[in-house]
Protein backbone atom coordinates (compact mmCIF):
# COMPACT_ATOMS: atom_id res chain seq x y z
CA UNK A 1 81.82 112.39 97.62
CA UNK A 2 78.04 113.83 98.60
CA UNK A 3 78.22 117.94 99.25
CA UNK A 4 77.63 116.82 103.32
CA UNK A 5 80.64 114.66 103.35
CA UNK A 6 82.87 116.67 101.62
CA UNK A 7 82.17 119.41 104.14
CA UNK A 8 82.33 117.63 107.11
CA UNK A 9 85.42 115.49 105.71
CA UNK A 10 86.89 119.29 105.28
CA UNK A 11 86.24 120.57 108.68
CA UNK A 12 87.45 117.79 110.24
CA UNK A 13 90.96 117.55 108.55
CA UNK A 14 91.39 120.99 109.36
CA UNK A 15 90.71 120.49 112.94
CA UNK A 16 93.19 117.05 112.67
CA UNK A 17 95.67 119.08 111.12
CA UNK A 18 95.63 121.77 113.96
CA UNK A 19 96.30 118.68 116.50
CA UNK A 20 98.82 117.54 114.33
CA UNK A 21 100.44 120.62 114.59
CA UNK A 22 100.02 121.76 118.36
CA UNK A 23 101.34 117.77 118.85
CA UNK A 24 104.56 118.40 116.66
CA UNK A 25 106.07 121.22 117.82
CA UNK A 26 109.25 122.73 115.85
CA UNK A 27 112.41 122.15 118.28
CA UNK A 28 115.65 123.96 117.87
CA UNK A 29 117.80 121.43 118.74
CA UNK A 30 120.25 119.15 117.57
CA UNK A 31 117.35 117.05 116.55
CA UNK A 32 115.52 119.66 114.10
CA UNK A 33 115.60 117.66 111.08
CA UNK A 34 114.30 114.77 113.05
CA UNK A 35 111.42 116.80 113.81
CA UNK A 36 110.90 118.56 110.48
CA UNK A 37 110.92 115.02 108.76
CA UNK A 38 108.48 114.04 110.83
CA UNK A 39 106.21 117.21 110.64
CA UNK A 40 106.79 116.79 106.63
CA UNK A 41 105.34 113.28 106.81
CA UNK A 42 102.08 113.61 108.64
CA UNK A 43 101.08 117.58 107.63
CA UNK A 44 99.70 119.35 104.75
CA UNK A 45 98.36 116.32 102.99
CA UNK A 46 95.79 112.83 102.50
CA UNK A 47 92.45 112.30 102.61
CA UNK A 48 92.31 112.19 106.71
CA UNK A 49 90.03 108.96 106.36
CA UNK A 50 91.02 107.32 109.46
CA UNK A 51 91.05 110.52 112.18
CA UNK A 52 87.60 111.10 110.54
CA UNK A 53 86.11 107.64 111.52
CA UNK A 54 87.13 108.44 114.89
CA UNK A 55 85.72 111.53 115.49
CA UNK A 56 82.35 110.47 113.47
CA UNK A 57 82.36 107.16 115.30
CA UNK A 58 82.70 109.35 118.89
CA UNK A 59 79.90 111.59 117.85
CA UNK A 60 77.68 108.68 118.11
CA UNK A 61 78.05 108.57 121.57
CA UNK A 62 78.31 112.68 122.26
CA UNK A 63 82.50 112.33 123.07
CA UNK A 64 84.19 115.57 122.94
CA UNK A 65 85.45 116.77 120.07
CA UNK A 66 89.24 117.08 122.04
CA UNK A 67 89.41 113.71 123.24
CA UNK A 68 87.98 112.17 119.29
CA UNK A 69 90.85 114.49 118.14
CA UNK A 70 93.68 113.61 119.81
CA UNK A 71 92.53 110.09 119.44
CA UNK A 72 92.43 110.65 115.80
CA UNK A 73 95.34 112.36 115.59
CA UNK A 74 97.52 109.80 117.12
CA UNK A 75 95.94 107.03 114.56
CA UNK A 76 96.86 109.20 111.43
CA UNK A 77 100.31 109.57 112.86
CA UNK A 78 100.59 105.41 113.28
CA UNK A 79 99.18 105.28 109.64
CA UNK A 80 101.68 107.98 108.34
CA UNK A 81 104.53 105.94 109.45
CA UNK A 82 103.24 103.30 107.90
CA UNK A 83 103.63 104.89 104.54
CA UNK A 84 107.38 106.71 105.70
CA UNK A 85 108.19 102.91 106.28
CA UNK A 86 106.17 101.37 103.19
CA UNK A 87 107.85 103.94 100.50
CA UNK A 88 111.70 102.89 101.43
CA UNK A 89 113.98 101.01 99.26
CA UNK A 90 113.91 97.86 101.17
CA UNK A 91 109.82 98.38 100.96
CA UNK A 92 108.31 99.51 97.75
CA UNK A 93 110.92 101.84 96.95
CA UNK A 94 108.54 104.68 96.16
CA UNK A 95 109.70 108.10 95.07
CA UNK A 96 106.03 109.65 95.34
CA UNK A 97 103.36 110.05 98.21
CA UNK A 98 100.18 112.13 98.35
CA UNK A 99 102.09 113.97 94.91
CA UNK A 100 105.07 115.26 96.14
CA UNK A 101 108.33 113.17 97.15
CA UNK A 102 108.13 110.61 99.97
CA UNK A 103 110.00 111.24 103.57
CA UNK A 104 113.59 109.66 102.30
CA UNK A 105 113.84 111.27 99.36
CA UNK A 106 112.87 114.56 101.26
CA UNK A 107 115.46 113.55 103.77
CA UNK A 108 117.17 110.92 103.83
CA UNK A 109 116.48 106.83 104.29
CA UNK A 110 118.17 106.87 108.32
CA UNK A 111 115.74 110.34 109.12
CA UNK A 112 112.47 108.57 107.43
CA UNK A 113 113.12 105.57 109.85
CA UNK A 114 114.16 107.53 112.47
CA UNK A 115 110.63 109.75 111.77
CA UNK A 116 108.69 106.70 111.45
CA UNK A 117 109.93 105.15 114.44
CA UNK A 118 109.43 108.80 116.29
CA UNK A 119 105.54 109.22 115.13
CA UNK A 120 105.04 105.98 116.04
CA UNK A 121 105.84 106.13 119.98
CA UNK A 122 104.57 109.89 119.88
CA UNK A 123 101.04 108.17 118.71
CA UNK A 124 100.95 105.81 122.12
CA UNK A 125 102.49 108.90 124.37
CA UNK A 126 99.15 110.72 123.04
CA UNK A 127 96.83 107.79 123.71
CA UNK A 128 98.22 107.17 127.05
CA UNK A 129 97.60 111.23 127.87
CA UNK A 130 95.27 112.11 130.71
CA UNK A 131 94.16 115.24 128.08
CA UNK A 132 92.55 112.58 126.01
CA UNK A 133 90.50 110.93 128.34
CA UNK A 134 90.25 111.10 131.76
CA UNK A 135 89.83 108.02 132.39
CA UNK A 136 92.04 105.83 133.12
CA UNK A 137 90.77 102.76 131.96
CA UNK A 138 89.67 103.96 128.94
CA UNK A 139 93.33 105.32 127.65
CA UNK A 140 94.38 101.73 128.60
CA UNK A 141 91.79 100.05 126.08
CA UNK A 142 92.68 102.95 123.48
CA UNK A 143 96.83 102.01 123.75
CA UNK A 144 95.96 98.04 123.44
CA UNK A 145 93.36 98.39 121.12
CA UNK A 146 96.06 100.44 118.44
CA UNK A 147 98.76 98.31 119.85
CA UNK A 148 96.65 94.88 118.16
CA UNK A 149 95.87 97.05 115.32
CA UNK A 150 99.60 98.20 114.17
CA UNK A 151 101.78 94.95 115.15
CA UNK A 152 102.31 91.57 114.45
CA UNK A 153 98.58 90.71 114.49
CA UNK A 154 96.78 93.80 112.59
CA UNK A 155 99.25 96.50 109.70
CA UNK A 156 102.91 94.73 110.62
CA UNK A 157 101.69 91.27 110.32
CA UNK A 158 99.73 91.86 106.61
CA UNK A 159 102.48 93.99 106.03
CA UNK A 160 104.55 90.89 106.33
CA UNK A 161 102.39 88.52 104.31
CA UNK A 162 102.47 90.93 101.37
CA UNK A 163 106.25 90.93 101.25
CA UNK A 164 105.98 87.43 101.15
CA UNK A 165 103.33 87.11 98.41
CA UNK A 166 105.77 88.98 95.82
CA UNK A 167 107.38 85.20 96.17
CA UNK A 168 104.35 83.00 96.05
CA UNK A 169 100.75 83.11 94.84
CA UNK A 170 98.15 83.73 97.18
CA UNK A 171 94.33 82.56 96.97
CA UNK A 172 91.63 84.85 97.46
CA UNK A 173 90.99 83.92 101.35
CA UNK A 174 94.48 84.70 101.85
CA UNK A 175 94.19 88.10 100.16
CA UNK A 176 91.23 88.74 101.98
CA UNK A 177 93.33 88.00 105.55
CA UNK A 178 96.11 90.20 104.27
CA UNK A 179 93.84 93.12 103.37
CA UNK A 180 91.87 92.75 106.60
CA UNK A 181 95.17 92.79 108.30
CA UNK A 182 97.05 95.18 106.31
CA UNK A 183 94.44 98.03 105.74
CA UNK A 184 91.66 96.74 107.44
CA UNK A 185 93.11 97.04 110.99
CA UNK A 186 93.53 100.75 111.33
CA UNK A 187 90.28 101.43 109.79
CA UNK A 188 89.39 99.05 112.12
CA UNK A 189 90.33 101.06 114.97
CA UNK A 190 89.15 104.61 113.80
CA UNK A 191 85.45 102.80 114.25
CA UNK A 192 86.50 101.10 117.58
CA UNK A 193 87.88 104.66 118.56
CA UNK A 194 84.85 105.94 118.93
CA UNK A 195 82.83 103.21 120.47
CA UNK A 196 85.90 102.85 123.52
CA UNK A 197 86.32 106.71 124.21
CA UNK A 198 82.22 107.01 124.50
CA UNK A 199 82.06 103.51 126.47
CA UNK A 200 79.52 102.10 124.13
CA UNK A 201 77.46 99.16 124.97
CA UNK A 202 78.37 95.98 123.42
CA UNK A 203 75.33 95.74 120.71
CA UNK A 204 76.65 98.71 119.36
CA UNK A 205 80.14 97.96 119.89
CA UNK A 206 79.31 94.53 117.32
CA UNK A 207 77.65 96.74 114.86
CA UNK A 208 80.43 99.42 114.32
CA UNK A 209 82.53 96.35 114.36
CA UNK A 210 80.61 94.83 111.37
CA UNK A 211 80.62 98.05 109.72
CA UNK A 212 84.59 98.48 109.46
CA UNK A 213 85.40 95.22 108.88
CA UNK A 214 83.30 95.58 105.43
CA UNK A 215 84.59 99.25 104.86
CA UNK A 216 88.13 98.06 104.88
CA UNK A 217 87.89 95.78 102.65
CA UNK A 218 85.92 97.49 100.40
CA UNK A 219 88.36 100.73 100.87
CA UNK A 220 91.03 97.88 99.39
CA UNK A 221 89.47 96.58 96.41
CA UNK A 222 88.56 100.36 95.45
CA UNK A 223 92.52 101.01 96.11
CA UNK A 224 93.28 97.52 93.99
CA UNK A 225 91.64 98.73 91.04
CA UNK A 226 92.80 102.66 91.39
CA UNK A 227 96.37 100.49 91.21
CA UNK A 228 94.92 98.93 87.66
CA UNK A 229 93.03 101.99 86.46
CA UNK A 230 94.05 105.11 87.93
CA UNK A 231 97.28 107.57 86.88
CA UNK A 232 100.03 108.61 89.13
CA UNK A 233 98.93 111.90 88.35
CA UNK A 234 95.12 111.51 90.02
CA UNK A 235 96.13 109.09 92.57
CA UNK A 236 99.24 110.99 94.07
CA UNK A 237 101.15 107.89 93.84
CA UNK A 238 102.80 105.74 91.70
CA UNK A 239 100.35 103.09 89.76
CA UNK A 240 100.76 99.79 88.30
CA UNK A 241 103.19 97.99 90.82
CA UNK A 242 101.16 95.26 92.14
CA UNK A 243 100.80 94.16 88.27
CA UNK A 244 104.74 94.89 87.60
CA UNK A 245 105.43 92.86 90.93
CA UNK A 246 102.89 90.09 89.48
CA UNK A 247 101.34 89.97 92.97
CA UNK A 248 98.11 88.75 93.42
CA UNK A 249 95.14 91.52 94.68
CA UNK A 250 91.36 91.71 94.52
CA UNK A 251 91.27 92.69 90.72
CA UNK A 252 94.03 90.32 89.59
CA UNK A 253 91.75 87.22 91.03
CA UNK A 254 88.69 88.34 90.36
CA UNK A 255 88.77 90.68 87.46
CA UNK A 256 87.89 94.63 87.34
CA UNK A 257 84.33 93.94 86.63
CA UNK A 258 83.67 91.00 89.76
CA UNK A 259 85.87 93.50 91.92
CA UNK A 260 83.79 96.30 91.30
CA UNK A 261 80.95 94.47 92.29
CA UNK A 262 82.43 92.95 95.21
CA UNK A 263 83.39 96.46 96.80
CA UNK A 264 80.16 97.76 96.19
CA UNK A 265 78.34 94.65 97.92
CA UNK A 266 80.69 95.16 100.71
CA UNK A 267 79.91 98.87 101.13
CA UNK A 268 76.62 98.12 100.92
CA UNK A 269 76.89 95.67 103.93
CA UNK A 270 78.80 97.73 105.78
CA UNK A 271 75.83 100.40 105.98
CA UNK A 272 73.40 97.74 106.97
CA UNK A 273 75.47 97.57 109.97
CA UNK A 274 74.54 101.31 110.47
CA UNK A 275 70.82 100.44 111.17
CA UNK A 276 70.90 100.78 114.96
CA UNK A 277 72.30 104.42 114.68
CA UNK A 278 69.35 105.39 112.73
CA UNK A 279 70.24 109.40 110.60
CA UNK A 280 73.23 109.96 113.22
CA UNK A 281 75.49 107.65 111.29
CA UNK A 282 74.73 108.95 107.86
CA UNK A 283 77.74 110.68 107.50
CA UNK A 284 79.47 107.12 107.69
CA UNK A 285 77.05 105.55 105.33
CA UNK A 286 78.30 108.27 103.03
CA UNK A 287 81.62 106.97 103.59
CA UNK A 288 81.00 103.28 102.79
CA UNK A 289 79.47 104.46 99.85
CA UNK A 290 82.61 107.15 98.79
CA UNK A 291 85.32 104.78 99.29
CA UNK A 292 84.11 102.89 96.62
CA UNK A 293 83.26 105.58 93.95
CA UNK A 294 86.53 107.77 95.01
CA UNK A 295 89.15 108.22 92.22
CA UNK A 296 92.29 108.97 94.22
């Protein structure tokens, strides 16, 4: 990660973590350890990728830095859900996440679903908020946009296929759908973020697009081969299972060496897409370029 990035990558976790704390407030009710679970789940840890393509995506078109917060806020808490839900024993069983334990072994399995389910619905009651935009109109295409991005049709649905590839062998298009699907929609949306709370115009709207359909995938194959390469230890989570599982991924089909080289090509067609921004969008060209090169 270039000095630049890794100070404005910094400075804007710290800010997301603030929101995430002002927008999960301690209770002293009977529902506490609700509360705590889900506090324990989305603070204090990960890379803040996706809150930081929102507020870097919203800079582009001068947003302010409230309204890219809570935005970006409410997607990490969507995405850490996804991993409370991922790391359960019907899921991948996972004992470890970001290097300490995961949610239901913190807990318990019924208060990580219950905390998942709860940072979820918090995450569209944000969205919806007249405090992140005021308009109207624009919450609306913020709730639908998230709404395609986390069901059936974006995380839920790839999700879904990569359950059922532990039972079949998939070909590399089908990866490639999964991926886009699986990881690729939230990432998705932290670029589209951006472009629907500054009401961008549609050319630009089509090149953010092109840019974050590349950086997911490429942020994939990178996580593929930390998966074939990398230690619990570095990566703050367990290693190896895709190969234990024999489930097809990026490296798997294509070998370390052709995945490498496909995740760089991708990152390095996802800052072409960058071109209209001109130097205001170099902080995500340093991102295409870090998710690739990033050991954890």
């Amino acid at each position: 990660m270039t000095p630049r990035l890794q100070t404005a990558v910094s400075a804007a976790a710290r800010d997301i973590e603030a929101v995430l704390d002002q927008l999960l407030p301690v209770t002293d009710g009977l529902e506490r350890r609700l509360i705590e679970a889900m506090r324990y789940s989305a603070l204090g840890g990960g890379k803040r990728l996706r809150p930081f393509l929102v507020t870097e995506s919203a800079r582009l078109f001068s947003v302010a830095g409230p309204a890219a917060l809570r935005a970006g806020a409410a997607l990490e808490m969507v995405h850490c859900y996804s991993l409370v839900h991922d790391d359960l024993p019907a899921m991948d069983n996972d004992d470890l996440r970001r290097g300490r334990p995961t949610t239901h072994k913190a807990f318990d399995d019924a208060t990580a679903i219950l905390a998942g389910d709860a940072l979820l619905t918090r995450a569209f009651e944000i969205m919806a908020h007249p405090a992140t935009h005021g308009d109207a109109a624009v919450r609306a295409e913020l709730v639908l946009a998230l709404a395609l991005a986390a069901g059936a049709e974006g995380m839920c649905g790839g999700q879904m296929i990569d359950i059922e590839a532990e039972k079949q062998t998939l070909d590399l298009g089908a990866i490639t759908r999964l991926q886009r699907m699986k990881t690729g929609a939230l990432i998705n949306f932290g670029v589209e973020a951006g472009a629907i709370l500054g009401k961008a115009p549609t050319a630009l709207r089509h090149a953010l697009a092109g840019y974050a359909h590349d950086l997911g995938l490429a942020f994939q194959i990178a996580d593929d081969l930390l998966d074939v390469e990398g230690s619990a230890e570095t990566v703050g989570k367990a290693t190896g299972k895709d190969q234990a599982r024999g489930k097809a991924t990026f490296v798997s089909l294509l070998g370390i060496d052709r995945a490498r080289s496909q995740a760089d090509m991708l990152a390095d067609q996802a800052v072409a897409h960058l071109e209209p921004f001109g130097p205001s969008a170099d902080l995500l060209r340093d991102v295409a370029r870090w998710v690739v090169e990033r050991k954890s």
